[in-house]
Protein backbone atom coordinates (compact mmCIF):
# COMPACT_ATOMS: atom_id res chain seq x y z
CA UNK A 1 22.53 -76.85 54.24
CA UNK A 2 23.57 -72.89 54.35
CA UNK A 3 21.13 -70.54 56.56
CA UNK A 4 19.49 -68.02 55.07
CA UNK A 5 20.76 -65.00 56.38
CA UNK A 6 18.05 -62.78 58.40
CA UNK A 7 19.31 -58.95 57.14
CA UNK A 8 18.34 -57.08 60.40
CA UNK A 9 20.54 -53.86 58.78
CA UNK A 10 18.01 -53.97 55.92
CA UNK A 11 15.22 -54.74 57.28
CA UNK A 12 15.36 -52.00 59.62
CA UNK A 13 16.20 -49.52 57.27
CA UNK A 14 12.60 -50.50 55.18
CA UNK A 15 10.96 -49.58 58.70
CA UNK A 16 12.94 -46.29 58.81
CA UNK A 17 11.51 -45.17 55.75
CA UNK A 18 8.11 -46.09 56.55
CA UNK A 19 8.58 -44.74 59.83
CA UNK A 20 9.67 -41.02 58.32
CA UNK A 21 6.76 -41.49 55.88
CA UNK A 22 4.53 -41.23 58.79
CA UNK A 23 6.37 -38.46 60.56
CA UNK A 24 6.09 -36.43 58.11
CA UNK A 25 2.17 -36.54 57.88
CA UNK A 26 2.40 -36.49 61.38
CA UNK A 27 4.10 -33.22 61.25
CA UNK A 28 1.32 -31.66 58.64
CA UNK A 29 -1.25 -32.02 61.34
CA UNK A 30 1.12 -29.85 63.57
CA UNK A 31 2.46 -32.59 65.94
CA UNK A 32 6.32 -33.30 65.89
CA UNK A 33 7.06 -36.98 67.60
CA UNK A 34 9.40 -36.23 70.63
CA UNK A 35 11.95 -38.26 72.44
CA UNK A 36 13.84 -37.16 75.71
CA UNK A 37 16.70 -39.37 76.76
CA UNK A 38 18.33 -39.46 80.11
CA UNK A 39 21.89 -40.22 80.39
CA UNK A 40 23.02 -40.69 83.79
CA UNK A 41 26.93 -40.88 84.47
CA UNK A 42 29.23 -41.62 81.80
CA UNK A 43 28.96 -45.30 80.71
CA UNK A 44 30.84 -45.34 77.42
CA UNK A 45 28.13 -48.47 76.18
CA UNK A 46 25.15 -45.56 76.93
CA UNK A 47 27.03 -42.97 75.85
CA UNK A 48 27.38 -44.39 72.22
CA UNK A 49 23.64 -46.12 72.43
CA UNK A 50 21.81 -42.53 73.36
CA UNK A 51 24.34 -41.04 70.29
CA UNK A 52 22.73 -43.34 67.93
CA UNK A 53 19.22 -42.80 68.85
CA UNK A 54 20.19 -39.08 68.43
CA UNK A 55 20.90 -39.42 65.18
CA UNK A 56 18.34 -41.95 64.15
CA UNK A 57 15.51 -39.59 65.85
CA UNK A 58 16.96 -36.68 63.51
CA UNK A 59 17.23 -38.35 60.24
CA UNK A 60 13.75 -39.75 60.58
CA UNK A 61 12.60 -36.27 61.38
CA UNK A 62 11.41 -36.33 64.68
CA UNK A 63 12.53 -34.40 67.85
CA UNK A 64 15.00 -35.61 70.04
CA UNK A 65 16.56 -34.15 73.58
CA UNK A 66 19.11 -35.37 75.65
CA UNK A 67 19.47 -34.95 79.35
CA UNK A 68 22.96 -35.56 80.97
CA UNK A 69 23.00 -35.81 84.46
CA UNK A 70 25.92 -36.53 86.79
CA UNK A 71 27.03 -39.46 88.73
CA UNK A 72 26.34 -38.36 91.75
CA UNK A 73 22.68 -37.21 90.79
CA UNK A 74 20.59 -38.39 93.16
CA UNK A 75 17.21 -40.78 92.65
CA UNK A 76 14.86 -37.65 93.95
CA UNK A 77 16.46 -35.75 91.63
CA UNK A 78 16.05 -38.15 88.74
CA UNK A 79 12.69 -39.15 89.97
CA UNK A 80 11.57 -34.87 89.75
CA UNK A 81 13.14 -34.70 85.60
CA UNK A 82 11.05 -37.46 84.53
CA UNK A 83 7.63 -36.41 86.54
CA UNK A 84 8.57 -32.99 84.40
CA UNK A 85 9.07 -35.06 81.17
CA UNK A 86 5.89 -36.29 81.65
CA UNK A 87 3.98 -33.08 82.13
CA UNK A 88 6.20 -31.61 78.57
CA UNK A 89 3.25 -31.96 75.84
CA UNK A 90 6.58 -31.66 73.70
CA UNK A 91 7.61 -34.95 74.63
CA UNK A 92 5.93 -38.18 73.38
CA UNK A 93 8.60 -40.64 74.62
CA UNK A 94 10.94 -40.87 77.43
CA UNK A 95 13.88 -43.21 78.03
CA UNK A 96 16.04 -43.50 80.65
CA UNK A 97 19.08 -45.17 79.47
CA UNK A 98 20.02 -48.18 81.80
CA UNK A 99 21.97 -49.04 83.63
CA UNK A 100 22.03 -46.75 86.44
CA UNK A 101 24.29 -45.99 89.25
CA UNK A 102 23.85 -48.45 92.09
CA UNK A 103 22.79 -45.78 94.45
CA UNK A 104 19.42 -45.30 92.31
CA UNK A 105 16.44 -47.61 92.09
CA UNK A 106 15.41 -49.13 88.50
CA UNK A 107 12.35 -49.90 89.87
CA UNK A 108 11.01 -46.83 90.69
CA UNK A 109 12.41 -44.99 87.97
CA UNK A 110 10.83 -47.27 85.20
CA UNK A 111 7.64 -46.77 87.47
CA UNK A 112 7.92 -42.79 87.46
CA UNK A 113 7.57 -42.66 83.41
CA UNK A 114 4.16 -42.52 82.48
CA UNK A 115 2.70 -45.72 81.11
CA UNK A 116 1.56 -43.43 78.00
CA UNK A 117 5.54 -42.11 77.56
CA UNK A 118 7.10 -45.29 78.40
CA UNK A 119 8.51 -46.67 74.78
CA UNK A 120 10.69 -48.77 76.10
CA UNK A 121 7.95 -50.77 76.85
CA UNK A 122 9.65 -51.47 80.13
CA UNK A 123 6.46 -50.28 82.51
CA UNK A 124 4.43 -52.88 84.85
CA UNK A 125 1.20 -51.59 83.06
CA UNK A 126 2.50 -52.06 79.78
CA UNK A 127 4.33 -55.62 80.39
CA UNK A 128 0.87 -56.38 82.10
CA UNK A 129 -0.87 -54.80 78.77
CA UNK A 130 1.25 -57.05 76.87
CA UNK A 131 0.55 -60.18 78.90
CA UNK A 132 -3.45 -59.86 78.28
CA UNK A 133 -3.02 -59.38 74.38
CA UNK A 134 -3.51 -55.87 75.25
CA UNK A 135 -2.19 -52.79 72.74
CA UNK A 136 0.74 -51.55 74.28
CA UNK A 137 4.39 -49.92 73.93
CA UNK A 138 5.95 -53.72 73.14
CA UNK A 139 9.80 -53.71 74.66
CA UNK A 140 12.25 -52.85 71.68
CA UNK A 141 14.60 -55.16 71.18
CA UNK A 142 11.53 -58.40 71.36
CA UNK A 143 9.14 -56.50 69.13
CA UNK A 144 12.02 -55.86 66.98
CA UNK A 145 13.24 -59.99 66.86
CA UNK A 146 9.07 -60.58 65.86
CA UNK A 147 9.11 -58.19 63.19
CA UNK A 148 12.38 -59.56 61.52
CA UNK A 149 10.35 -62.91 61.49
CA UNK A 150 7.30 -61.10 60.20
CA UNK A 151 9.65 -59.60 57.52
CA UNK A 152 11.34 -62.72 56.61
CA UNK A 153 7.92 -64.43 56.60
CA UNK A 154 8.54 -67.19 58.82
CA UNK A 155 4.92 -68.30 60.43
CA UNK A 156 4.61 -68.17 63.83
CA UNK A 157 1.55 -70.01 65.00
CA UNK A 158 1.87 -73.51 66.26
CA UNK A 159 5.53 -73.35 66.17
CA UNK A 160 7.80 -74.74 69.11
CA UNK A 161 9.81 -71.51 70.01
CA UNK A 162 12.50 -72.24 73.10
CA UNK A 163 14.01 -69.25 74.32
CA UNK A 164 17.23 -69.59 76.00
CA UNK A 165 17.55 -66.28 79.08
CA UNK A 166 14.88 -64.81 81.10
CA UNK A 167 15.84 -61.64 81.27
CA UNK A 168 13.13 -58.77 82.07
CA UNK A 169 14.64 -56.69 79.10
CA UNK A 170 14.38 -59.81 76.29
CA UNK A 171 13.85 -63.35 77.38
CA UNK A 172 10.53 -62.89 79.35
CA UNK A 173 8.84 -60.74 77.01
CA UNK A 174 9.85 -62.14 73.97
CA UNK A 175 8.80 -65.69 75.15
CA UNK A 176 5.09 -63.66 75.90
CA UNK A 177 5.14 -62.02 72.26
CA UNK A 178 5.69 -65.72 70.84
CA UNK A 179 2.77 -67.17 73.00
CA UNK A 180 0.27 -64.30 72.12
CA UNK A 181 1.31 -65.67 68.50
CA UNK A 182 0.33 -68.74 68.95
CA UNK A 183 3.86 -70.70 69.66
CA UNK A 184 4.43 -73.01 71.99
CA UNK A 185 7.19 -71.49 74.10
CA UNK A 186 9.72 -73.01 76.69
CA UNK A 187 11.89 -70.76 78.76
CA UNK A 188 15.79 -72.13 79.48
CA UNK A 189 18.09 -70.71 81.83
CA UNK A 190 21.01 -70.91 83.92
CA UNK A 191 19.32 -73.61 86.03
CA UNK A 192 17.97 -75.84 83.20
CA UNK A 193 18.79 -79.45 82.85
CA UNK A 194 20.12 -81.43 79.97
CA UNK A 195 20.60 -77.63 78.19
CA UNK A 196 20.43 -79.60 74.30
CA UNK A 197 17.33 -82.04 74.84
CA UNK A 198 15.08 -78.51 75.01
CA UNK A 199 17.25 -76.56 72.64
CA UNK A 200 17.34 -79.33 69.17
CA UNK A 201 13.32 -79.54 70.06
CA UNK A 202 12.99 -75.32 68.72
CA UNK A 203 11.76 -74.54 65.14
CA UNK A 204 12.66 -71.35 66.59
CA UNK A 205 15.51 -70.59 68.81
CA UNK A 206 15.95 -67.52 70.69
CA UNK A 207 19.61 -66.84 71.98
CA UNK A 208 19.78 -64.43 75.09
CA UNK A 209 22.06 -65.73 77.68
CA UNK A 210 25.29 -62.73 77.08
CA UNK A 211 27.94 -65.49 76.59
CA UNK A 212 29.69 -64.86 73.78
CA UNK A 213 29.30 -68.43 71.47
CA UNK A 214 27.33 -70.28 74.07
CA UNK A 215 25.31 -71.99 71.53
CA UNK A 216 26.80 -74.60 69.32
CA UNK A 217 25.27 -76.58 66.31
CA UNK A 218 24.69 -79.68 68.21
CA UNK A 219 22.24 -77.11 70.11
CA UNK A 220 20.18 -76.80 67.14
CA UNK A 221 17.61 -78.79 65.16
CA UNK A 222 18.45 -78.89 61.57
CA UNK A 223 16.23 -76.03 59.75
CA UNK A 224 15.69 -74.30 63.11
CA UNK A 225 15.26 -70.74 63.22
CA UNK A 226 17.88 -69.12 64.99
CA UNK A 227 17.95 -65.77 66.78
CA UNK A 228 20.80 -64.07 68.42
CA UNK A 229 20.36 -61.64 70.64
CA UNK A 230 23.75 -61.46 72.15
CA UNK A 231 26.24 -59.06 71.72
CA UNK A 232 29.43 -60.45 73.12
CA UNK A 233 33.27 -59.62 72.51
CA UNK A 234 35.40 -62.46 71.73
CA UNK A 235 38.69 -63.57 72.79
CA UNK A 236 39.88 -61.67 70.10
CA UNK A 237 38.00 -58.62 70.66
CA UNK A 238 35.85 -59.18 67.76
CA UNK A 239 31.77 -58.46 68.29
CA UNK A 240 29.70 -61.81 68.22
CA UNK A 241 26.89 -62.94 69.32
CA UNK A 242 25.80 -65.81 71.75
CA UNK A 243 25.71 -68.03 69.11
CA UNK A 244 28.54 -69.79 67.33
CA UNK A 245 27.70 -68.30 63.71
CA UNK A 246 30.30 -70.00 61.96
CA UNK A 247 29.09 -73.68 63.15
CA UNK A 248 25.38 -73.01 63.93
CA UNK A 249 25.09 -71.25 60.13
CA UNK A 250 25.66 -75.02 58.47
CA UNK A 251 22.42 -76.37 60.21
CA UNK A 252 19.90 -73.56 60.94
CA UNK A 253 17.14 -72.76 58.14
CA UNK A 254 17.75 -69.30 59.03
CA UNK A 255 19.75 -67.09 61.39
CA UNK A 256 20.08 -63.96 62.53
CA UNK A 257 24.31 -62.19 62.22
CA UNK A 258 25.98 -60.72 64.53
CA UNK A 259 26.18 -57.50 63.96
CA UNK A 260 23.52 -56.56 61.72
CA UNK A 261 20.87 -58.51 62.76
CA UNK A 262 19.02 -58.27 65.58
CA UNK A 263 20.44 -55.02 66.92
CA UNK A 264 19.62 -52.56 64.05
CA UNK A 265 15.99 -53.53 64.79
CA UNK A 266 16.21 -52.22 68.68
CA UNK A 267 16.56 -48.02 67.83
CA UNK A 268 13.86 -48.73 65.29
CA UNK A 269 11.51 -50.04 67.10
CA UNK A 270 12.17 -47.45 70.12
CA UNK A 271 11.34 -44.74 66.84
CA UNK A 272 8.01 -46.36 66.06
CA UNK A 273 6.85 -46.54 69.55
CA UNK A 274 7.69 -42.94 69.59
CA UNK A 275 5.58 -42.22 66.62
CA UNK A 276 2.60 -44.45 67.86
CA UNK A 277 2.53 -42.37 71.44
CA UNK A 278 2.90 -39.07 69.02
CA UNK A 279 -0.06 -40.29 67.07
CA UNK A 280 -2.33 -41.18 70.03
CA UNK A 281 -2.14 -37.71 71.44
CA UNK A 282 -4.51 -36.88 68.10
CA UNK A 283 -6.68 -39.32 69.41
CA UNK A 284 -6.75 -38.12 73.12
């Protein structure tokens, strides 16, 4: 058996186009979806992540600012941009691009962005949204892993999804998105025992651990869904993910590349939360 190869490069680009569709009548009724990103410091890895949500916000038509502060910024400081990003009727979405110096709190700055800005999907209110079944800005790179699947038409409901991380950003909410599908979900981690009996028990496996070919075939059920959300360097410099494509791709039903697979759907899905705060100011 040969995986079926999950096209997240393709896949997101369909989304783009329905996403610019919808700008665009968006922009008839006078309202322009809006994105402010805040860049703080000079993190090459955020530096070329905010560049490509630039762009992406520009070709789908929308409105996109960036804000660079320095190092040395302080959290008050921060804390005062985003409580005037919130107030900017221009602005739909805001993002502050992580990580952040040590000196400033996470916390509190995810906290500052108002629940109705916050596209990230990274707010208490909206993770709390999410957990009831609630609508909500869904985190980015999980919503974007459930609409590959929805895409590829793999069925969800009553499937036994193990999810290996537990990361706020991916592993926790993802897990949640599965369950208010109607999966059965188990959660691995660092501390798990006997790694492989959980693992070769997924129909679908989600990979989130950030060690670069952590998961093996004899991790994997034959058929299994697998989904790699890792982006790792190799030995030899080369991107991979957290799974071991070249082994994993002989016994998996279907799998997800790196690159071009899971990570093309992140900046897309940040764009259509964008465009779904843009649209409910027409309804406010």
């Amino acid at each position: 058996m040969t995986a079926t190869i999950i096209d997240g490069k393709e896949i997101a680009a369909k989304k783009k186009v329905e996403i610019a569709e919808e700008v665009i009548k968006l922009r008839d009724k006078g309202v322009t979806p809006g994105l402010a990103v805040i860049l703080v410091g000079n993190n090459h890895a955020s530096r070329t992540y905010v560049t490509n949500k630039e762009k992406t916000c520009r070709e789908l038509g929308m409105y996109s600012v960036l804000i660079e502060l320095p190092e040395e910024t302080s959290q008050n400081e921060l804390l005062l941009k985003i409580e005037e990003l919130n107030e900017d009727p221009a602005i739909h979405g805001i993002l502050v691009q992580l990580p952040l110096p040590k000196h400033i709190d996470e916390i509190k700055v995810i906290e500052a962005i108002s629940p109705l800005k916050d596209v990230d999907g990274f707010h208490p209110i909206n993770i709390g949204r999410m957990m009831t079944g609630q609508d909500a800005f869904l985190p980015c790179t999980p919503y974007g892993i459930m609409v590959l699947l929805e895409e590829t038409g793999i069925d969800i409901a009553g499937k036994h999804v193990v999810v290996v991380g537990r990361s706020n950003i991916v592993g926790k909410p993802v897990g949640q998105l599965f369950l208010n599908q109607h999966a059965t979900v188990t959660y691995c981690h660092s501390r798990t025992k006997d790694l492989k009996a959980h693992t070769t028990q997924a129909d679908i496996l989600v990979a989130a651990v950030g060690i670069a070919n952590f998961i093996k075939a004899d991790h994997v059920k034959d058929g299994a869904v697998v989904i790699d959300v890792g982006i790792n360097r190799n030995e030899a410099g080369k991107l991979c993910g957290d799974v071991d494509f070249n082994e994993v791709v002989e016994k998996a039903g279907f799998i997800t590349p790196v690159p071009k697979g899971v990570g093309p759907m992140t900046i897309t899905m940040l764009m259509y939360n964008t465009l779904k705060s843009a649209k409910n100011t027409l309804r406010s």
